[in-house]
C-alpha atoms as a PDB file:
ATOM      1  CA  UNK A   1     119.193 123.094  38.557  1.00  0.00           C
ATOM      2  CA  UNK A   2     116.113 124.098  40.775  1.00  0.00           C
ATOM      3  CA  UNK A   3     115.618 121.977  44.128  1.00  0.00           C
ATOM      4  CA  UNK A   4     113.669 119.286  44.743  1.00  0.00           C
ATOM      5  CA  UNK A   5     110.095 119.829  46.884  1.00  0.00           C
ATOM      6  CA  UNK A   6     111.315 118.064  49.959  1.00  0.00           C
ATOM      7  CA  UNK A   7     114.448 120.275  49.610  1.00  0.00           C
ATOM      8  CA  UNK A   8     112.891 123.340  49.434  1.00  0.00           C
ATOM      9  CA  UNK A   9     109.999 122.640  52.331  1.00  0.00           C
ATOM     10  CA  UNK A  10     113.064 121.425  54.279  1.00  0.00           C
ATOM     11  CA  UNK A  11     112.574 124.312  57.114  1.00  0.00           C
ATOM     12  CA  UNK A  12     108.947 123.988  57.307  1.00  0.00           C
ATOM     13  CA  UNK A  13     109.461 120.251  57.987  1.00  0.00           C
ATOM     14  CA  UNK A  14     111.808 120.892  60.416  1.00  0.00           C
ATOM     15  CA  UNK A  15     109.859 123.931  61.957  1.00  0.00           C
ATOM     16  CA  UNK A  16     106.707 121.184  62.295  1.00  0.00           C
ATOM     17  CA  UNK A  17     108.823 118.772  63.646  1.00  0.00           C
ATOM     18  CA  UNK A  18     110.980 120.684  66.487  1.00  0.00           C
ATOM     19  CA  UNK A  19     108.416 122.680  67.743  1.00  0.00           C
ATOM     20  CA  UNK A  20     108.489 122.463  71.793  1.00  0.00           C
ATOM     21  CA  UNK A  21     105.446 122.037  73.714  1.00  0.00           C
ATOM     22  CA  UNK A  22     103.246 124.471  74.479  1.00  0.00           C
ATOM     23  CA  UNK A  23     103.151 123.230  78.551  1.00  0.00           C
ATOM     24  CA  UNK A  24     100.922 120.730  79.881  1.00  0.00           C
ATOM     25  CA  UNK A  25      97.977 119.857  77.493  1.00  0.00           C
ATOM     26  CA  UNK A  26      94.633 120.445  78.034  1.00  0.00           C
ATOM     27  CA  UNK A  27      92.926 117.996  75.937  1.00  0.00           C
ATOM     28  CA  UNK A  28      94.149 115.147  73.944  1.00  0.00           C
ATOM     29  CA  UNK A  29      96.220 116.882  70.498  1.00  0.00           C
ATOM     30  CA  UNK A  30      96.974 115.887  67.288  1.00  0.00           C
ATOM     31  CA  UNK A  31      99.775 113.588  66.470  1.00  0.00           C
ATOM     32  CA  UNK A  32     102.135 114.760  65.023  1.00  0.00           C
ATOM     33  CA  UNK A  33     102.753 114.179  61.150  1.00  0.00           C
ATOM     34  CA  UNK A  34     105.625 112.126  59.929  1.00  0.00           C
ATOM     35  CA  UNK A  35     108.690 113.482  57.596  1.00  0.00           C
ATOM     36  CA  UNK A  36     107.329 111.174  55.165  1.00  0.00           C
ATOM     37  CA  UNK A  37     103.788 112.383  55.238  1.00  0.00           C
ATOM     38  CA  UNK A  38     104.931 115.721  55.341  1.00  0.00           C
ATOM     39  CA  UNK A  39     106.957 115.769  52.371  1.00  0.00           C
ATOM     40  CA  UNK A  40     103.804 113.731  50.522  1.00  0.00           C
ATOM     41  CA  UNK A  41     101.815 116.629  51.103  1.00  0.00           C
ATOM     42  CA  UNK A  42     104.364 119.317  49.925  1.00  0.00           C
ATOM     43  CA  UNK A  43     104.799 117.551  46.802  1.00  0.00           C
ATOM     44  CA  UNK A  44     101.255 117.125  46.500  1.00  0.00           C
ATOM     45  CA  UNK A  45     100.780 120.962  47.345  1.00  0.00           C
ATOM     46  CA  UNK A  46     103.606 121.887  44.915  1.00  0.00           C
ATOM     47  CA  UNK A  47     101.823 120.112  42.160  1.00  0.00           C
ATOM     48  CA  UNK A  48      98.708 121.748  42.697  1.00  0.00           C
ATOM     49  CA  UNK A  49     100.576 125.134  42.078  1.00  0.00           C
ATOM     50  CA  UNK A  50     102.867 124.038  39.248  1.00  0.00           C
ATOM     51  CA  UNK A  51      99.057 122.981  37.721  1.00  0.00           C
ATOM     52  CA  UNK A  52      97.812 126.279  38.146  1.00  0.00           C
ATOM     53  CA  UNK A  53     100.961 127.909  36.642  1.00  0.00           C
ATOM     54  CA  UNK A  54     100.300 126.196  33.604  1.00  0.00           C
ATOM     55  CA  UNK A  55      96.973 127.504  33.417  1.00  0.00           C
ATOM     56  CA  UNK A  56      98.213 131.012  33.496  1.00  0.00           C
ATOM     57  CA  UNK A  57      99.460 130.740  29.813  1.00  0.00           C
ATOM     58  CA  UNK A  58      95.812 129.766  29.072  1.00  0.00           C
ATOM     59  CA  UNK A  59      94.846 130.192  25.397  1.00  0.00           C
ATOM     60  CA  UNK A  60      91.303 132.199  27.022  1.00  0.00           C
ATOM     61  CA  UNK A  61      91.916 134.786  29.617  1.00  0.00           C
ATOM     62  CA  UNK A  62      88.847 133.230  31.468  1.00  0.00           C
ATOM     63  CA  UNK A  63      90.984 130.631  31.879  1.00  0.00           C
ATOM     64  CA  UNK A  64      94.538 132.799  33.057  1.00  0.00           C
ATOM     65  CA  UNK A  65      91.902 134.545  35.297  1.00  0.00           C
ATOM     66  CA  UNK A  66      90.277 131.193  37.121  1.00  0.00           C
ATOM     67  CA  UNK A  67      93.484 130.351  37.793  1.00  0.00           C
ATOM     68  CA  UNK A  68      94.791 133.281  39.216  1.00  0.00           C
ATOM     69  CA  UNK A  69      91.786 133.596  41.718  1.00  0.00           C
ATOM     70  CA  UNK A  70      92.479 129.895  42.194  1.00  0.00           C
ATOM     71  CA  UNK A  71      95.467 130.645  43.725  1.00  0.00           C
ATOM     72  CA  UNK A  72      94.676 133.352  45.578  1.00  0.00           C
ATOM     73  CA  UNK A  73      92.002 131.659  47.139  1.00  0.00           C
ATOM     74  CA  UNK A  74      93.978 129.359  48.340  1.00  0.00           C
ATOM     75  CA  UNK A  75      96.491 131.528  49.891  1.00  0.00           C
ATOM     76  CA  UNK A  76      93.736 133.802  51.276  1.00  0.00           C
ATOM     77  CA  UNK A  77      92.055 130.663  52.547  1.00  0.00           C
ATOM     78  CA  UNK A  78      94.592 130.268  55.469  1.00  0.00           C
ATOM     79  CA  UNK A  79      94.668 133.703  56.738  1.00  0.00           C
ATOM     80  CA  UNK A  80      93.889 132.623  60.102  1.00  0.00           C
ATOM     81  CA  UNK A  81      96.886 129.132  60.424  1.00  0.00           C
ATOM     82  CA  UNK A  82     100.428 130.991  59.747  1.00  0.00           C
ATOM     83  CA  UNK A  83     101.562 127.054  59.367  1.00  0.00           C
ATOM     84  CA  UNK A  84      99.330 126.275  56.517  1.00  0.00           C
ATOM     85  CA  UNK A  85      99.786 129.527  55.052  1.00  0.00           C
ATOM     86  CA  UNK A  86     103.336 129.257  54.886  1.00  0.00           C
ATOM     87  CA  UNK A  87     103.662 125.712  53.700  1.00  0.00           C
ATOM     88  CA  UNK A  88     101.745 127.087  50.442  1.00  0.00           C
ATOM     89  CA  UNK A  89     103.475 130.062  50.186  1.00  0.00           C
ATOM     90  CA  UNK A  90     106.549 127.787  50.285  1.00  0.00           C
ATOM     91  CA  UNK A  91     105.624 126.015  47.721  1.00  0.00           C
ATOM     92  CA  UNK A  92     104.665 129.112  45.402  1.00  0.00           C
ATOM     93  CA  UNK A  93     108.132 129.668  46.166  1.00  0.00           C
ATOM     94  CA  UNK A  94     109.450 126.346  44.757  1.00  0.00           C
ATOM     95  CA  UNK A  95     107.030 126.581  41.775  1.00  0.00           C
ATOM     96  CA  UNK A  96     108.528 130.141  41.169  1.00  0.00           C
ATOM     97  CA  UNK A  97     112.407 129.060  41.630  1.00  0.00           C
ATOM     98  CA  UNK A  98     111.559 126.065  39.207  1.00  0.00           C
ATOM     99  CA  UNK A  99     109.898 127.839  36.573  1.00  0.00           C
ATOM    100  CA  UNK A 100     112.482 130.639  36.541  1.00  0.00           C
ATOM    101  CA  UNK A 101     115.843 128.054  36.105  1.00  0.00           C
ATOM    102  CA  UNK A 102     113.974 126.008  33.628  1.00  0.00           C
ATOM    103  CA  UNK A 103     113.591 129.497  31.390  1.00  0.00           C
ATOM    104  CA  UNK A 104     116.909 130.032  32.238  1.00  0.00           C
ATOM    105  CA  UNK A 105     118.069 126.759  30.570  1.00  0.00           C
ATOM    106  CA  UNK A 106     115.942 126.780  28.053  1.00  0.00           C
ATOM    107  CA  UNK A 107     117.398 130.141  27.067  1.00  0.00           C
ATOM    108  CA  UNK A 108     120.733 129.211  27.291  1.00  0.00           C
ATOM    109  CA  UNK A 109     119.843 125.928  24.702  1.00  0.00           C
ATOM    110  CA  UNK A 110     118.151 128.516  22.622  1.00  0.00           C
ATOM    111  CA  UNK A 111     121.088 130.621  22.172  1.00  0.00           C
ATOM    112  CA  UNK A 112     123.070 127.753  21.986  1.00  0.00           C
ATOM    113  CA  UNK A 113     121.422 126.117  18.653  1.00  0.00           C
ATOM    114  CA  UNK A 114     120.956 129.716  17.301  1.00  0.00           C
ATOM    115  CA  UNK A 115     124.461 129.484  17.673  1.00  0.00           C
ATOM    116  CA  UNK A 116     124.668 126.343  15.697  1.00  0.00           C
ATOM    117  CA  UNK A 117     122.014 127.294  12.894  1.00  0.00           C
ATOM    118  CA  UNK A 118     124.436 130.106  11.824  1.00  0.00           C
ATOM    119  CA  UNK A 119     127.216 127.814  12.348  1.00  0.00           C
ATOM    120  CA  UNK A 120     125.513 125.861   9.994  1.00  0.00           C
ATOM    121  CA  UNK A 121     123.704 128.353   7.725  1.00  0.00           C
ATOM    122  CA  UNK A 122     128.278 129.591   7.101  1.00  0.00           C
ATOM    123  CA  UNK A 123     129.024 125.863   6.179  1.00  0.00           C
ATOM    124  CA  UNK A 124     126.412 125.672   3.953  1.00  0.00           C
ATOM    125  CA  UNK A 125     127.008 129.333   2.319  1.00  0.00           C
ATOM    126  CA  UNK A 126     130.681 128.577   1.625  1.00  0.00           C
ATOM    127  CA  UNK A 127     129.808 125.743   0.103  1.00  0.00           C
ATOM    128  CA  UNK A 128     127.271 126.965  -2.291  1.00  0.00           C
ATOM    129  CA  UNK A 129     130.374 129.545  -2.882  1.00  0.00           C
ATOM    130  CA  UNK A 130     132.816 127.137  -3.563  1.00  0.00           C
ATOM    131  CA  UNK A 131     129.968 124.906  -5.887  1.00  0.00           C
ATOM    132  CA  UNK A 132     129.391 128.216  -7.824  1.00  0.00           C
ATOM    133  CA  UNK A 133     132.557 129.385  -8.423  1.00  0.00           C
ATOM    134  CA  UNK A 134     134.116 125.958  -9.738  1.00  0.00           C
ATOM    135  CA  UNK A 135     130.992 125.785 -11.976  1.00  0.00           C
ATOM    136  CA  UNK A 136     130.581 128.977 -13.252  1.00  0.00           C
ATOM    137  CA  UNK A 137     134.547 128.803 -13.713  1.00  0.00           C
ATOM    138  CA  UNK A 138     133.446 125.426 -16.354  1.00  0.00           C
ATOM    139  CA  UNK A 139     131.321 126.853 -17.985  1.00  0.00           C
ATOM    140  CA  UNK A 140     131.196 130.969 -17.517  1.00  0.00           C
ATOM    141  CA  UNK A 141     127.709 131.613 -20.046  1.00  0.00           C
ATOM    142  CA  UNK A 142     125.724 129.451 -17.863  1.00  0.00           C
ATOM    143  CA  UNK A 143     123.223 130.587 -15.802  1.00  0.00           C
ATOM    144  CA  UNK A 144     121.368 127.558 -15.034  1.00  0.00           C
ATOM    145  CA  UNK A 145     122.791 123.860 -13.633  1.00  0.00           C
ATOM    146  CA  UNK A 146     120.798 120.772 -13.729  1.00  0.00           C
ATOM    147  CA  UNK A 147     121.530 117.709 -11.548  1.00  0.00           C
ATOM    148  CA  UNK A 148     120.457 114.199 -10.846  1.00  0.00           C
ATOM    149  CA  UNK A 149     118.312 115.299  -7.800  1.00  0.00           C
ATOM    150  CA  UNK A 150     118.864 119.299  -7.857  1.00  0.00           C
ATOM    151  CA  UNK A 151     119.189 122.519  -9.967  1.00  0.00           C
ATOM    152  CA  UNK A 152     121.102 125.614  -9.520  1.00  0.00           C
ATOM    153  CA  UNK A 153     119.489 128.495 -10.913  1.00  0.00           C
ATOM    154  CA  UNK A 154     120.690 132.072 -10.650  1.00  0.00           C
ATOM    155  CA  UNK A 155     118.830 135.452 -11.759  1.00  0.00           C
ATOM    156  CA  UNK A 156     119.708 138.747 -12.446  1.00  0.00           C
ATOM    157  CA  UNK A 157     119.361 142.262 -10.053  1.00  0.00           C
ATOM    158  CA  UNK A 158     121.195 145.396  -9.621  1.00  0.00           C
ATOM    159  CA  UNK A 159     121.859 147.153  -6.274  1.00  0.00           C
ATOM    160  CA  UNK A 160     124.189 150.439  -5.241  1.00  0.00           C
ATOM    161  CA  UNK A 161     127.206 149.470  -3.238  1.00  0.00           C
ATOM    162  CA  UNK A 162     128.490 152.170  -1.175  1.00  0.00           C
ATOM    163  CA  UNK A 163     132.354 152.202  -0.560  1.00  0.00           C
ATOM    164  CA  UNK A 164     132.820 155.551   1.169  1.00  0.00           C
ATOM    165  CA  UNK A 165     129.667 156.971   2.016  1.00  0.00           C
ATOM    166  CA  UNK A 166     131.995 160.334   3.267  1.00  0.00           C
ATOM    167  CA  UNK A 167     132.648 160.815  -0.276  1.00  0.00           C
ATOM    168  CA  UNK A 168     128.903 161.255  -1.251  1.00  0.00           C
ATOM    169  CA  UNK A 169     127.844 164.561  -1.836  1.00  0.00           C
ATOM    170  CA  UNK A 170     124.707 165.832   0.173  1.00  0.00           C
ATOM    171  CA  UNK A 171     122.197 165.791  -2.397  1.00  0.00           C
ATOM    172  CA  UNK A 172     123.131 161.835  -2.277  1.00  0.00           C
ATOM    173  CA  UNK A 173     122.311 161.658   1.384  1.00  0.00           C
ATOM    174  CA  UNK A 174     119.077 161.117   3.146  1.00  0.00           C
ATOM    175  CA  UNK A 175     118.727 162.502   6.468  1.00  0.00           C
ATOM    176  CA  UNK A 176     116.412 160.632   8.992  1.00  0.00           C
ATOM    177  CA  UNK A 177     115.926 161.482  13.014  1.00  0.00           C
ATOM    178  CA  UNK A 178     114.787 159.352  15.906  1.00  0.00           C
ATOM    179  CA  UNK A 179     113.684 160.719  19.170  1.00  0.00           C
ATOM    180  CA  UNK A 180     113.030 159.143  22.576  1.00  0.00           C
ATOM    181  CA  UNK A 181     112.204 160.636  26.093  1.00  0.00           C
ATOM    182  CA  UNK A 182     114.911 162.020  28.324  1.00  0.00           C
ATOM    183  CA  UNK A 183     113.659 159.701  30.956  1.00  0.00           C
ATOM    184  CA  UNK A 184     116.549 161.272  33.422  1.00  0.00           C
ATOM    185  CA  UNK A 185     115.847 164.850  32.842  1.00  0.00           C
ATOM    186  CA  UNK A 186     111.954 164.128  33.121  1.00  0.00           C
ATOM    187  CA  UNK A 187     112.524 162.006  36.489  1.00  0.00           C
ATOM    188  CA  UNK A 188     114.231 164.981  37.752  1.00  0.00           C
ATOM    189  CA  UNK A 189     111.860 167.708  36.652  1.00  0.00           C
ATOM    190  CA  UNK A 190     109.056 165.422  38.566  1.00  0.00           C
ATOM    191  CA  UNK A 191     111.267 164.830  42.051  1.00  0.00           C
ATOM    192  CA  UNK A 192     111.760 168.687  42.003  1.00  0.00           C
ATOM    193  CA  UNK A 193     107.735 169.162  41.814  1.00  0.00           C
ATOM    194  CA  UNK A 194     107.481 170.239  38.025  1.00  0.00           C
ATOM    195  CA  UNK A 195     104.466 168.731  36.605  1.00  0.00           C
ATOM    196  CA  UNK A 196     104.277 167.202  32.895  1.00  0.00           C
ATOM    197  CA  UNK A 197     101.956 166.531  31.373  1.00  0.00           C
ATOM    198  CA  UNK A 198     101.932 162.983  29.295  1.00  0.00           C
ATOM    199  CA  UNK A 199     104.593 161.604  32.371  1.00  0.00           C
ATOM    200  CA  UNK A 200     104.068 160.762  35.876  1.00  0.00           C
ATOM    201  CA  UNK A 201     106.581 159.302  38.617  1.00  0.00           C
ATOM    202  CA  UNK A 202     105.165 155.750  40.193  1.00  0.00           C
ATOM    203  CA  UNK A 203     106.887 154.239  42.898  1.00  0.00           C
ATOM    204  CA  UNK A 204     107.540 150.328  42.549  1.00  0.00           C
ATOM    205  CA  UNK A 205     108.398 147.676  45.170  1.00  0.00           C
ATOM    206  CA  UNK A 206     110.546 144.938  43.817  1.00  0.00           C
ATOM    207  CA  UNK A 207     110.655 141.388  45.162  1.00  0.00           C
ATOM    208  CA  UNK A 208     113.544 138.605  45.559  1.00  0.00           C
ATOM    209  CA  UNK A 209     112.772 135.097  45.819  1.00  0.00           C
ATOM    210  CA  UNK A 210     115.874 133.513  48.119  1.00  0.00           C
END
């Protein structure tokens, strides 16, 4: 489960809260802020992100986009106080670490009840086997079954079942190819200085949340 606000802000509360003296002051400084207020205003910074997130699913891309310059405006805002600017980048962080085990979840409870729709989709097909055989066994000329509150109907259609598809002759068989890019030949062709055309190697940075 992701970590709580406080949790996660934990060493930037600290960091604000340990930090020495600078040496004898000058002129009269600001107090300094209490756990409590400090963990008010992560939350309340948090929030302010997690609102923003939502926006980026937007149904108008005005919308994805105004919140995307939201953000970095607000991160770009504090280029000057390394505090500030890491409290918010902090809690970009959280929002990030949240979002990410929530889709994890939520995947894991969508494979789950996919799990139990074909679960139940088997019950319900060996049932309507078991209904259909015992009635068609009754009464074999019937195509049709009427109920109280359903009906079992059935209709006729042909298709070929194949039981050794080796045995076919060729005239029988249809031939089909699929092709794809060599990705590892054309990577190597490209380190080596061979240029071609309709590829290109890019160079990507990847990133780790921890």
């Amino acid at each position: 489960m992701p970590r709580s606000a406080p949790a996660a802000l934990a060493p930037v509360v600290a960091m604000a809260v340990a930090a020495p003296s600078a040496g004898p002051a000058v002129q009269a400084s600001q107090p300094t802020p209490s756990l409590w207020h400090l963990a008010i205003e992560a939350q309340e910074l948090t929030a302010r992100i997690a609102r923003l997130a939502e926006q980026l699913e937007a149904d108008e891309p005005e919308q994805q986009q105004a919140a995307i310059a939201s953000l970095e405006e607000a991160l770009l805002s504090e280029e000057g106080n390394r505090e500030a600017l890491a409290r918010k980048a902090d809690a970009t962080c959280w929002v990030i670490d949240h979002l990410r085990a929530q889709g994890s979840y939520r995947q894991q409870q969508a494979k789950r009840l996919v799990e139990l729709a074909k679960c139940d989709q088997r019950r319900a097909d060996a049932l309507e086997t078991t209904l259909v055989f015992v009635l068609t066994r009754l009464q074999p000329a019937a195509t049709r079954f009427s109920f109280p509150n359903h009906e079992l109907t059935s209709r006729r259609s042909e298709a070929v079942e194949i039981s050794a598809e080796e045995d076919l002759a060729p005239e029988w068989l249809r031939i089909t190819t699929a092709t794809a890019p060599d990705k590892g030949a054309i990577k190597a062709a490209l380190k080596s200085g061979q240029q071609i055309q309709g590829a290109q190697l890019v160079a990507r940075r990847s990133w780790s949340i921890h």
